[in-house]
C-alpha atoms as a PDB file:
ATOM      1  CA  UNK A   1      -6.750  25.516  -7.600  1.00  0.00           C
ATOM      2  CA  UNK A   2      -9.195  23.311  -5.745  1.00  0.00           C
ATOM      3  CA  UNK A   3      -6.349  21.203  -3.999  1.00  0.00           C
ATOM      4  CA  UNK A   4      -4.571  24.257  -2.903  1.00  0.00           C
ATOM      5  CA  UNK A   5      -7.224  26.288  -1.707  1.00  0.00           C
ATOM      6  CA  UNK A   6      -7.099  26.215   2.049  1.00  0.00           C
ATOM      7  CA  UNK A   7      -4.547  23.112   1.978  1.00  0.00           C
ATOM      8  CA  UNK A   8      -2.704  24.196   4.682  1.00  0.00           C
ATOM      9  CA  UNK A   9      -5.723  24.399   7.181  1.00  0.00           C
ATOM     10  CA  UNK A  10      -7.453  21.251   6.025  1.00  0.00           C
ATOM     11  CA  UNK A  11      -7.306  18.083   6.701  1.00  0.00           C
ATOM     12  CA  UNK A  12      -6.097  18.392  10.281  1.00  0.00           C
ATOM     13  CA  UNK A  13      -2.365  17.267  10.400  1.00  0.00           C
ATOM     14  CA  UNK A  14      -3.779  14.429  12.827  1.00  0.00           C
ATOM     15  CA  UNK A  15      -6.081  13.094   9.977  1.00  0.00           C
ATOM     16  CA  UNK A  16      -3.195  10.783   9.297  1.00  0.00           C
ATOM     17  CA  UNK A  17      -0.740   9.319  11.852  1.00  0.00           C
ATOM     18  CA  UNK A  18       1.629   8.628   9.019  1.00  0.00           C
ATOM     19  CA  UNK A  19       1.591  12.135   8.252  1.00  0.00           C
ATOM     20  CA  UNK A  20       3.472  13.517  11.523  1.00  0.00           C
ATOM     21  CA  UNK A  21       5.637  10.301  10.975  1.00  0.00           C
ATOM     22  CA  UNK A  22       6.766  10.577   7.195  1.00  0.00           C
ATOM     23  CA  UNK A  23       7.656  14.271   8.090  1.00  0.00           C
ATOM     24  CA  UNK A  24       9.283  13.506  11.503  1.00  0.00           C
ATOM     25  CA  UNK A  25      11.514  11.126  10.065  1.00  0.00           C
ATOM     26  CA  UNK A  26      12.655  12.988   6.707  1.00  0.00           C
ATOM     27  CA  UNK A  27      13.572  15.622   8.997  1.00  0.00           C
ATOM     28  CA  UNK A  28      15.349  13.615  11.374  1.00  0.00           C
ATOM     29  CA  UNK A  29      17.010  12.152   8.537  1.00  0.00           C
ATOM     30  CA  UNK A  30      18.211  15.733   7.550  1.00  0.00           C
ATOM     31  CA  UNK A  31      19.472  16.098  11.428  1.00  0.00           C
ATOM     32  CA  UNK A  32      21.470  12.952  11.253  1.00  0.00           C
ATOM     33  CA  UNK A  33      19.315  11.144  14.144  1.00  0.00           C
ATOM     34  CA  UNK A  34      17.551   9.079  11.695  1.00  0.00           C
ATOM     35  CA  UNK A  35      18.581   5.191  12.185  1.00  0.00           C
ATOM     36  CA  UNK A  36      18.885   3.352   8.921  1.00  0.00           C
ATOM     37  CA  UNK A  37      17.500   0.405   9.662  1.00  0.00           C
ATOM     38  CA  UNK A  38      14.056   2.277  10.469  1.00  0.00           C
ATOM     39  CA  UNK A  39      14.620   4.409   7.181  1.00  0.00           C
ATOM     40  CA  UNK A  40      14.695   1.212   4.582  1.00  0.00           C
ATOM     41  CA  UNK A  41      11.313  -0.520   6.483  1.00  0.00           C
ATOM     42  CA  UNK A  42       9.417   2.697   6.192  1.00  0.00           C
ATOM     43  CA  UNK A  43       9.215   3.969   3.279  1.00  0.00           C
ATOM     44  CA  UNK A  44      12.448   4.647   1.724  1.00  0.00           C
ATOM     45  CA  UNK A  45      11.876   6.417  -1.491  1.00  0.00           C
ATOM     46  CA  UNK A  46       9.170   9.010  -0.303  1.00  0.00           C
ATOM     47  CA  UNK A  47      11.195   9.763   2.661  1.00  0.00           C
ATOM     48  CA  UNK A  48      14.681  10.725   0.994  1.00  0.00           C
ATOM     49  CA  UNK A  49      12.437  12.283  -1.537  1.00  0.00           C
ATOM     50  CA  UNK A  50      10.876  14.932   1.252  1.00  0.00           C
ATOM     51  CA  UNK A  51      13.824  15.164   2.844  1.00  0.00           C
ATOM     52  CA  UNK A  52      15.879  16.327  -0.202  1.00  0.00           C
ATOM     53  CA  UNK A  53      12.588  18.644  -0.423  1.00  0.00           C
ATOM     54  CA  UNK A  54      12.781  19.835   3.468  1.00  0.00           C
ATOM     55  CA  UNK A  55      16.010  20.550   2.450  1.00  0.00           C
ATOM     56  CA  UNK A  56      15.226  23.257   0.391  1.00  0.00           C
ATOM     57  CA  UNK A  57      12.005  24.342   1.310  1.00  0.00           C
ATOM     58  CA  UNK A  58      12.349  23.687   5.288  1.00  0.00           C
ATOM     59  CA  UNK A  59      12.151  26.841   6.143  1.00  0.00           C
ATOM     60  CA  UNK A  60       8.758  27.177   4.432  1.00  0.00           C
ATOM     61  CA  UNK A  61       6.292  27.670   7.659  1.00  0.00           C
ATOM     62  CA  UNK A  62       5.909  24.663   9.559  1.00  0.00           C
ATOM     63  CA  UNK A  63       7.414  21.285   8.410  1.00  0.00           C
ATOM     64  CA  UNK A  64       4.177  19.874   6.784  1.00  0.00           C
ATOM     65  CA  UNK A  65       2.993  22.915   5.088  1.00  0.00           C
ATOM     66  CA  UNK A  66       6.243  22.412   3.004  1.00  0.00           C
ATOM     67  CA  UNK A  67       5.401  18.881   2.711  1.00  0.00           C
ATOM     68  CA  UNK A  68       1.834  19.698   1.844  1.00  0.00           C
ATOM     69  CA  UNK A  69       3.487  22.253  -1.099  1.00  0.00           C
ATOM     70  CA  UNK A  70       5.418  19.292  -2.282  1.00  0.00           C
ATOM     71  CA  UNK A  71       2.371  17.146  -2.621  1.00  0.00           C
ATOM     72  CA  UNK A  72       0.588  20.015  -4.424  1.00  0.00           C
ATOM     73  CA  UNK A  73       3.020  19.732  -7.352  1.00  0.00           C
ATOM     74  CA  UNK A  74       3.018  15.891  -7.270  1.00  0.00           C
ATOM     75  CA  UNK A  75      -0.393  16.298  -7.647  1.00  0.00           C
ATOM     76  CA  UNK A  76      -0.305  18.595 -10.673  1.00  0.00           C
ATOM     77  CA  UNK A  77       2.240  16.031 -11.960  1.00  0.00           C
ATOM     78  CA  UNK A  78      -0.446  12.928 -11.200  1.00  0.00           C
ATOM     79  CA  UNK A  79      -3.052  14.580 -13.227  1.00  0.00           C
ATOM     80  CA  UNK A  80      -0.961  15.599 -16.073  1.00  0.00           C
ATOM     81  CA  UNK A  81       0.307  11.728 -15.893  1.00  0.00           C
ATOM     82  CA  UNK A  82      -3.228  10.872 -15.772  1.00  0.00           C
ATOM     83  CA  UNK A  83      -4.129  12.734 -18.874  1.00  0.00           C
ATOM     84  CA  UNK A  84      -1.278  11.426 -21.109  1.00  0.00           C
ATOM     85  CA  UNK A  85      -1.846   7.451 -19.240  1.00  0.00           C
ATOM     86  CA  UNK A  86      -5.855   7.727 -20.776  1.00  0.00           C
ATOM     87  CA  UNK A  87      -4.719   8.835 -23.985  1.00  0.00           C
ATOM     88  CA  UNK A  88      -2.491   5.755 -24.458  1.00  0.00           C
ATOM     89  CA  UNK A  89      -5.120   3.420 -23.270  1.00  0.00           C
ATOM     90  CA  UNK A  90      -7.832   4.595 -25.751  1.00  0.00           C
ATOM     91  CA  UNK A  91      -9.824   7.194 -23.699  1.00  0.00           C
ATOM     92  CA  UNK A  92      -9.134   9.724 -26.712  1.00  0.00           C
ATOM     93  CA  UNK A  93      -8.344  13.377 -25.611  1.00  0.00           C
ATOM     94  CA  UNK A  94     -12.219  14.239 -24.732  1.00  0.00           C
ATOM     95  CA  UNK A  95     -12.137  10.845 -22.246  1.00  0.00           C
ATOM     96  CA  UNK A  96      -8.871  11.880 -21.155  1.00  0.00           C
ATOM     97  CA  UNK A  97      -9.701  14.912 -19.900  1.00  0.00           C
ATOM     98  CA  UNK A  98     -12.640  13.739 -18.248  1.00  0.00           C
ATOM     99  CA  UNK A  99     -10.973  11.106 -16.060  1.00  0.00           C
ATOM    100  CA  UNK A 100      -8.301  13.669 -15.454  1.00  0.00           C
ATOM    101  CA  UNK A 101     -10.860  16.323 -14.451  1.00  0.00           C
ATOM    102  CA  UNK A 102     -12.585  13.709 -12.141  1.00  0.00           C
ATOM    103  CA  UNK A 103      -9.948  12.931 -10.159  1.00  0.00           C
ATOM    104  CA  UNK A 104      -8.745  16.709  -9.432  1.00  0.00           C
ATOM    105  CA  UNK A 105     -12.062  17.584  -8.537  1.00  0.00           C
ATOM    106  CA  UNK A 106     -13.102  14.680  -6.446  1.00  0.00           C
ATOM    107  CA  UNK A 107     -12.937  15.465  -2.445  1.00  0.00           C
ATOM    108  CA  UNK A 108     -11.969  11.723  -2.096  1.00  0.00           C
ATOM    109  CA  UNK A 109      -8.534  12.051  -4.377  1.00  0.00           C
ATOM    110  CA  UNK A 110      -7.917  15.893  -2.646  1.00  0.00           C
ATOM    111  CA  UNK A 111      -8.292  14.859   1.459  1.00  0.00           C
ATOM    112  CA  UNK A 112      -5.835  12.222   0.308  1.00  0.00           C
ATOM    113  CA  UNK A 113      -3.831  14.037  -1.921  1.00  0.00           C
ATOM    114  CA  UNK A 114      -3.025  17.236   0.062  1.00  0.00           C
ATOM    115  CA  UNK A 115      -1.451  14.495   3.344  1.00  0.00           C
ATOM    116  CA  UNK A 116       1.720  13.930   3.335  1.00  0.00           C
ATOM    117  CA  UNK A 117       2.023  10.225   3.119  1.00  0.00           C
ATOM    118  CA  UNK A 118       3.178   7.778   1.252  1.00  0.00           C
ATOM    119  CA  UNK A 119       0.638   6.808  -0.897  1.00  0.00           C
ATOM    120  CA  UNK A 120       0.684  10.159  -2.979  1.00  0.00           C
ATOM    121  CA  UNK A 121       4.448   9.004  -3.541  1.00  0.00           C
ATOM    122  CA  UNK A 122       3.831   5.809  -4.726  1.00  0.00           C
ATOM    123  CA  UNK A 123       0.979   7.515  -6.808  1.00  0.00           C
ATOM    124  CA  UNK A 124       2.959   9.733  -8.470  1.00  0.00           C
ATOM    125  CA  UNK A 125       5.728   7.255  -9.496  1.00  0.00           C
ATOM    126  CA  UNK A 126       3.381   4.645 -10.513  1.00  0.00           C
ATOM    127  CA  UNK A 127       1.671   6.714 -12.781  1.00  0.00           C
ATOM    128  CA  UNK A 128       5.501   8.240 -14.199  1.00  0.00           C
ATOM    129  CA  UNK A 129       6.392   4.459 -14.417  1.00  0.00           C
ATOM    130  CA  UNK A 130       3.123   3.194 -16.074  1.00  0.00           C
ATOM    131  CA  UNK A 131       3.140   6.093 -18.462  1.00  0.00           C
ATOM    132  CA  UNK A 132       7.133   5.441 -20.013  1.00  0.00           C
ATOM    133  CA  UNK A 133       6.444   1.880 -20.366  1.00  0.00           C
ATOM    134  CA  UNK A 134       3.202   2.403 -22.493  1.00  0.00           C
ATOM    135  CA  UNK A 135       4.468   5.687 -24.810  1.00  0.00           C
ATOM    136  CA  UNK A 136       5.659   4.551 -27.983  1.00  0.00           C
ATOM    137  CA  UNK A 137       9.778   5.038 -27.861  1.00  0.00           C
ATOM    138  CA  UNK A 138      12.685   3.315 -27.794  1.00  0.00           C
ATOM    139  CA  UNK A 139      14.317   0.841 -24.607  1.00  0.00           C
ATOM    140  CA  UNK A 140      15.277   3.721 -22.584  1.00  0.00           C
ATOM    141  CA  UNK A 141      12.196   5.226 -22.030  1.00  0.00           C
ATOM    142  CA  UNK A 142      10.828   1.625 -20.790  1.00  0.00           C
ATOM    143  CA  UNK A 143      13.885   1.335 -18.476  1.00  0.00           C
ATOM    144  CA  UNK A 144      13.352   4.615 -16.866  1.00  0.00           C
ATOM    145  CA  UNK A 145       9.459   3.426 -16.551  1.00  0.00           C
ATOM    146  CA  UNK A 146      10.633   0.483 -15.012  1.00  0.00           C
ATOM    147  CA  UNK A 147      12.594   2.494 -12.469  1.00  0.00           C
ATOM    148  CA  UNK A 148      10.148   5.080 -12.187  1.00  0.00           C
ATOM    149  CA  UNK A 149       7.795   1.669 -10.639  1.00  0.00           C
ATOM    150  CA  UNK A 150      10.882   0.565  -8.157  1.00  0.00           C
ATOM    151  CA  UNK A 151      10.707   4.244  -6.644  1.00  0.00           C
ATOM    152  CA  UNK A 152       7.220   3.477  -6.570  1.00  0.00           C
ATOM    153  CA  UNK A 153       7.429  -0.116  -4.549  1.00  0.00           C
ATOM    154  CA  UNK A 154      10.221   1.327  -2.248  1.00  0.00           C
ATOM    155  CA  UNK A 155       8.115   4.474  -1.513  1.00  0.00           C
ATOM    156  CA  UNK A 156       4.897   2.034  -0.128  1.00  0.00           C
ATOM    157  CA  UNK A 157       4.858   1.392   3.152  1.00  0.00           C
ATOM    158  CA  UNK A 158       3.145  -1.318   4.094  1.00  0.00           C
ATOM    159  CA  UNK A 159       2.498  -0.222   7.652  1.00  0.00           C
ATOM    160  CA  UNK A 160       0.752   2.211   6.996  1.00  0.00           C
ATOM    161  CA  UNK A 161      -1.487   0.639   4.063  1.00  0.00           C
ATOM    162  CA  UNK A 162      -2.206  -2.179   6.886  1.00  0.00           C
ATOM    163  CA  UNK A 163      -3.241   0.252   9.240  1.00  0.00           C
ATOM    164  CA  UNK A 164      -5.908   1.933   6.272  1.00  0.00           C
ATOM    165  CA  UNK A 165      -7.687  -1.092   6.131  1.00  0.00           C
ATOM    166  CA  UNK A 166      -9.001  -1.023   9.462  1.00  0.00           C
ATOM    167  CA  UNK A 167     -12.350  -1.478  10.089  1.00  0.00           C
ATOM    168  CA  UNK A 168     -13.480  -2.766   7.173  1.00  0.00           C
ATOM    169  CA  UNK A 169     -17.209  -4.407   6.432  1.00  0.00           C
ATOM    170  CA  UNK A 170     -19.419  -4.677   3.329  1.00  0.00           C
ATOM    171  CA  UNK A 171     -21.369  -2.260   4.504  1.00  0.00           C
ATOM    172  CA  UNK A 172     -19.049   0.159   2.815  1.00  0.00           C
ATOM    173  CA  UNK A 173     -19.521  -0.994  -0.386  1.00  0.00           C
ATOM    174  CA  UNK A 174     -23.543  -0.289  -0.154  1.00  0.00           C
ATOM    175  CA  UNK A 175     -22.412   3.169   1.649  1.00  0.00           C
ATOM    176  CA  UNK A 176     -20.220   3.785  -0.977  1.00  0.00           C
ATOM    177  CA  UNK A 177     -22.827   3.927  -3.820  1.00  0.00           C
ATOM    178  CA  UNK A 178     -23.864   7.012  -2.441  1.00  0.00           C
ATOM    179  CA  UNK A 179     -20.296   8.629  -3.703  1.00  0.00           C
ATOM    180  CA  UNK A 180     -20.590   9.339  -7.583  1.00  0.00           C
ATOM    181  CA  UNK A 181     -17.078   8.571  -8.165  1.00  0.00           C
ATOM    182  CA  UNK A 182     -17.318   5.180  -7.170  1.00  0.00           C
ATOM    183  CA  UNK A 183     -20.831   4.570  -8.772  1.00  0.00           C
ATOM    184  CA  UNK A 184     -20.358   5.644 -12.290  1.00  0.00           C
ATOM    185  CA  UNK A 185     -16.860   4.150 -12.075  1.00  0.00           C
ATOM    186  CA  UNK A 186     -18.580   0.629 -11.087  1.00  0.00           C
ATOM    187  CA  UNK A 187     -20.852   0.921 -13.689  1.00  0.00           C
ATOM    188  CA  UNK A 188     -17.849   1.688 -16.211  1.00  0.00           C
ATOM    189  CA  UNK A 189     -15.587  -0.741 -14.771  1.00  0.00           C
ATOM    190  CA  UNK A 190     -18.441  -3.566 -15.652  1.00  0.00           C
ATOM    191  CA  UNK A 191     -19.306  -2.004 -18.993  1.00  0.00           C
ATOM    192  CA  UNK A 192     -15.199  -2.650 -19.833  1.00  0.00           C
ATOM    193  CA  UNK A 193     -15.340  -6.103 -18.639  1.00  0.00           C
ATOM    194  CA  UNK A 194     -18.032  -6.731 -21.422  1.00  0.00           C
ATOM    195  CA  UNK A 195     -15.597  -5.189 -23.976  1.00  0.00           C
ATOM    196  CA  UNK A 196     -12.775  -7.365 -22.901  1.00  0.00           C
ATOM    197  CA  UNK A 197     -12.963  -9.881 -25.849  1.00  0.00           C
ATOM    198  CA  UNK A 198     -12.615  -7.528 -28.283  1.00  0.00           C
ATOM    199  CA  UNK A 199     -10.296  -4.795 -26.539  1.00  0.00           C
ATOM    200  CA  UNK A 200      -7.338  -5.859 -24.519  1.00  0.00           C
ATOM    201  CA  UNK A 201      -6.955  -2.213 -23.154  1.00  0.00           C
ATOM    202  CA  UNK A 202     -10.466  -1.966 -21.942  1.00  0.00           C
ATOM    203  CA  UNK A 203     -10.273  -5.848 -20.567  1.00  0.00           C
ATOM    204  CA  UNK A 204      -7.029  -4.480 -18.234  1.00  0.00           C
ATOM    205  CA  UNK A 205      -8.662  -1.147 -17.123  1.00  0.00           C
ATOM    206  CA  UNK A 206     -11.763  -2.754 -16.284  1.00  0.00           C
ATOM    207  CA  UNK A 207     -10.068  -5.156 -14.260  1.00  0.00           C
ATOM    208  CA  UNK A 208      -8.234  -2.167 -12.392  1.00  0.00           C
ATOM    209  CA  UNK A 209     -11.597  -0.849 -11.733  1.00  0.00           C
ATOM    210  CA  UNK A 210     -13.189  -3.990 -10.485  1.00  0.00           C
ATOM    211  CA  UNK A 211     -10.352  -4.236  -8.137  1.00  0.00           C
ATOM    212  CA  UNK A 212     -11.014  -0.943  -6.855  1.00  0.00           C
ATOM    213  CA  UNK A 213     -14.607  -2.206  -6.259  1.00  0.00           C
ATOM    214  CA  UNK A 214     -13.486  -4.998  -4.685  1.00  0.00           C
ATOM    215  CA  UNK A 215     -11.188  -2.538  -2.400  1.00  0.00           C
ATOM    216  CA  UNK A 216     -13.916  -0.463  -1.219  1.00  0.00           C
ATOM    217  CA  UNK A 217     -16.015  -3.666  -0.255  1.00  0.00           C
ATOM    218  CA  UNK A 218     -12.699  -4.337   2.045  1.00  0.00           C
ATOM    219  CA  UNK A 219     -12.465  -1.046   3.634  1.00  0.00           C
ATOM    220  CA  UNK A 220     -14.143   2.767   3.724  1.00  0.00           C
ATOM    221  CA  UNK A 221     -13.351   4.558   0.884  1.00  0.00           C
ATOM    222  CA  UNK A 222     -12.169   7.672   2.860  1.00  0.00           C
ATOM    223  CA  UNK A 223      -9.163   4.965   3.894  1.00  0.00           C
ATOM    224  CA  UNK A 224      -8.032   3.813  -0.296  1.00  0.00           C
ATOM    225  CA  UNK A 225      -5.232   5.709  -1.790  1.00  0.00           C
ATOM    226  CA  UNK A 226      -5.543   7.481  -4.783  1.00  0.00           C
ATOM    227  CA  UNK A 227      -3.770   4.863  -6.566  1.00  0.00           C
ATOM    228  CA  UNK A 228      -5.884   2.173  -5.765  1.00  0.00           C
ATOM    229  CA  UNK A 229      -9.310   3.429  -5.861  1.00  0.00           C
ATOM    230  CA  UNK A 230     -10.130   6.697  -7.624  1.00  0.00           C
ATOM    231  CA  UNK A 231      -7.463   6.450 -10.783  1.00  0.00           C
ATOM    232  CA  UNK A 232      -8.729   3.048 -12.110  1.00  0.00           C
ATOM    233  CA  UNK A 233     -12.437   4.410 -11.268  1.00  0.00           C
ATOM    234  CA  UNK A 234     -11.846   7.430 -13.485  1.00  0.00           C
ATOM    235  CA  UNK A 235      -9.834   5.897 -16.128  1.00  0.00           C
ATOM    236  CA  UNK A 236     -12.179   3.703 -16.333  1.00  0.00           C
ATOM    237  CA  UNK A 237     -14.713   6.331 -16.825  1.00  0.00           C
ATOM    238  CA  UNK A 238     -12.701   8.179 -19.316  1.00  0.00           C
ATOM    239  CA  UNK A 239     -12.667   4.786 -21.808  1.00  0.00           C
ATOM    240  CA  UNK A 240     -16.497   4.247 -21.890  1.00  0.00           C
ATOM    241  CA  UNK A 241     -17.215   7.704 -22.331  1.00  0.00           C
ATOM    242  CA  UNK A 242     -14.689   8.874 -24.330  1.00  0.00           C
ATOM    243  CA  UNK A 243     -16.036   7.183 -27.831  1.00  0.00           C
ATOM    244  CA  UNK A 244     -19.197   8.768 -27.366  1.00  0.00           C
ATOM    245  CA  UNK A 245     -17.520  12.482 -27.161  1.00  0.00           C
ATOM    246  CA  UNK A 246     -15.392  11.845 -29.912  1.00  0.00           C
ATOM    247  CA  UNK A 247     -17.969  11.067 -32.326  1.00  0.00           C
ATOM    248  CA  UNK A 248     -19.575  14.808 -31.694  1.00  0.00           C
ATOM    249  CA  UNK A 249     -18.582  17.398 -33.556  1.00  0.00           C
ATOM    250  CA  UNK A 250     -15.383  19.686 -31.619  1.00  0.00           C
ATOM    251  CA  UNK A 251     -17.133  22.228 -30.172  1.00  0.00           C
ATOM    252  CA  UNK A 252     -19.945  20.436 -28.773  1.00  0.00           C
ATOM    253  CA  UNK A 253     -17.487  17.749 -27.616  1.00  0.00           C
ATOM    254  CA  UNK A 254     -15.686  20.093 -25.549  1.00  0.00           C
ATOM    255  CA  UNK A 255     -19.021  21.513 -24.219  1.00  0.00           C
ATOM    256  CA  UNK A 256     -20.226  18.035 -23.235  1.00  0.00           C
ATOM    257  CA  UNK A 257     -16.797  17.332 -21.634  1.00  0.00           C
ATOM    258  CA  UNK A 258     -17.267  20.188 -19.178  1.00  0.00           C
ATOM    259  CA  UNK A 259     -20.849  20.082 -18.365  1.00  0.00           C
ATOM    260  CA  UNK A 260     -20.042  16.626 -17.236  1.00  0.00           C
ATOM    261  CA  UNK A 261     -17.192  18.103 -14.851  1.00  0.00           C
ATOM    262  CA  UNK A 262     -19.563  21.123 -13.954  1.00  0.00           C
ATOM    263  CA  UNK A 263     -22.457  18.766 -12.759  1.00  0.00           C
ATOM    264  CA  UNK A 264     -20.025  16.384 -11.049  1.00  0.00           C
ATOM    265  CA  UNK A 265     -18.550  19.625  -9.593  1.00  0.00           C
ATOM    266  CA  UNK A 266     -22.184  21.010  -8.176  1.00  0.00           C
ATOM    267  CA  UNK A 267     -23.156  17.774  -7.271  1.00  0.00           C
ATOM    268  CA  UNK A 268     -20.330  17.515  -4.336  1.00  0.00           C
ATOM    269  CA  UNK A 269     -21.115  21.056  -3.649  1.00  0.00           C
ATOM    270  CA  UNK A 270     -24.748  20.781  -3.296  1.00  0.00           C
ATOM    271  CA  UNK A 271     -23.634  18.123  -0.174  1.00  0.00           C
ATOM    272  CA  UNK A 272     -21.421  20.127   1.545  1.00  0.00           C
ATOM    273  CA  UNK A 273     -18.233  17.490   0.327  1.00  0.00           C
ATOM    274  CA  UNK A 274     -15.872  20.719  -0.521  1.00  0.00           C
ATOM    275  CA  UNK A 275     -17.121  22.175   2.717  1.00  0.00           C
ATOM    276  CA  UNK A 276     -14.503  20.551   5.325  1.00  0.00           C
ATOM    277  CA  UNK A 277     -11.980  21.058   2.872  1.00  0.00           C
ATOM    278  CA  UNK A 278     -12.352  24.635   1.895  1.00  0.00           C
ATOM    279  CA  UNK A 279     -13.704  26.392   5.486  1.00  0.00           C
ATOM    280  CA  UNK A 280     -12.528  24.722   8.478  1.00  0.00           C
ATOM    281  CA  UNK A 281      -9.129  25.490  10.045  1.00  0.00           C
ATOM    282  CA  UNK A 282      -8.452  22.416  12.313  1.00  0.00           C
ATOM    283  CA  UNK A 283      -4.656  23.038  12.344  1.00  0.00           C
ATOM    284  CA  UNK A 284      -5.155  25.973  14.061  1.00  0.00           C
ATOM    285  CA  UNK A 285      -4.831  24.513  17.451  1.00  0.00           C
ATOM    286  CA  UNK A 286      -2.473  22.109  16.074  1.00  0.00           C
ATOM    287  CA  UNK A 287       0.058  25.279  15.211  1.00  0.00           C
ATOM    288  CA  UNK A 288      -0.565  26.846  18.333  1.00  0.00           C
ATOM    289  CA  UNK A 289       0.537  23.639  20.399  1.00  0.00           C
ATOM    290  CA  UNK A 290       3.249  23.582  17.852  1.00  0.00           C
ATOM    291  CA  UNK A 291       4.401  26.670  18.812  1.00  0.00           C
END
């Protein structure tokens, strides 16, 4: 519900050049003008993936509202993913759902997730890929993970993730404190890294996390995929807190599972970080041009 609501309106289709390119192409792809040599250096996977979905669903309002609809369901897929990927590193299904509620309800994982751009392609398989290859089963599962990852790498374009870093500084890092997300995710990241003599699954996500860290000291945060900044942040989140709510009694588990969502909920509220997302209309003009 909160990635839908008012997705069509917000963020402005010109929050993301790659945006207006990954849909121009898959639809130039459709009309036969696409050149093939442009196709396999840009982002290969995610673009015969939308425009198999343009295909259907073209006539859907404008081109990226159909794209935006598509990423709405790879982002229901991503958090389902998300769920089943903490429960097979050891969050437990309390942690689980925390990490999985923090990342649909952050504003940093929506303004990204609602774009149509690569990264919430590569996202999406990643986390398909990651989550075969870890579920107990037999070879097949692990070789459809291990394709799920090559639609992943041939969905990344690494234009675009060049361009993202832009205008990076340090600064960011000490700017980014002030985000929740990324300063209880810090704190959990380090707090895994301790573990990670005794727990090889808590040694790996805490290295994911300090990563991410290490990202956001490279760049803004607003600029980091999903992928790469707020999944290992909340995963990471899930595993040190998850112990703790399994150890309570059911009931008062659950409770304590979503007060934490509800305060990390009216926390971005109380700052007006929903605001942009849910109330302004900047595609308005955008349509009308369009038109």
């Amino acid at each position: 519900m909160l990635h839908a609501l008012n997705m069509f309106n917000s963020p402005s289709w010109l929050a993301a050049g790659q945006e207006g390119a990954l849909v121009a192409r898959a639809w130039s792809l459709l009309q036969g003008r696409e050149l093939w040599g442009d196709l396999v250096t840009h982002a290969p996977g995610g673009v015969l993936l939308l425009s198999g979905w343009l295909a259907v669903m073209g006539g859907f309002g404008a081109l990226p509202d159909s794209g935006r609809l598509l990423m709405l369901l790879l982002h229901v897929a991503s958090v389902l993913l998300l769920y089943g990927l903490g429960r097979l590193l050891g969050c437990g299904a309390l942690g689980a759902t925390v990490a999985a509620g923090l990342f649909a309800v952050s504003p940093l994982a929506i303004a990204h997730q609602r774009l149509v751009v690569p990264d919430n392609f590569v996202t999406f398989w990643v986390l398909l890929g990651f989550y075969l290859l870890l579920r107990p089963g037999a070879w097949p599962g692990r070789l459809a993970g291990a394709l799920c990852l090559m639609l992943g790498f041939f969905s990344f374009d690494a234009a675009s993730a060049a361009a993202s870093a832009e205008g990076a500084s340090l600064q960011s890092l000490l700017n980014a404190v002030n985000e929740p997300l990324i300063a209880l995710g810090a704190a959990a990241a380090f707090a895994n890294l301790l573990r990670a003599r005794h727990d090889l699954r808590a040694a790996l996500v805490g290295v994911a996390g300090a990563i991410a860290i290490l990202r956001v000291s490279a760049g803004p945060p607003e600029a980091a995929s999903a992928l790469e900044l707020v999944i290992p942040l909340c995963l990471n989140i899930g595993l040190v807190i998850g112990p703790a709510l399994g150890r309570l009694p059911l009931p008062l588990g659950r409770a304590a599972c979503a007060a934490v969502l509800g305060v990390y909920v009216v926390q971005y509220a109380a700052v007006g970080a929903f605001q942009p997302l849910f109330v302004q209309r900047p595609t308005s003009a955008e349509r009308a041009a369009l038109a």
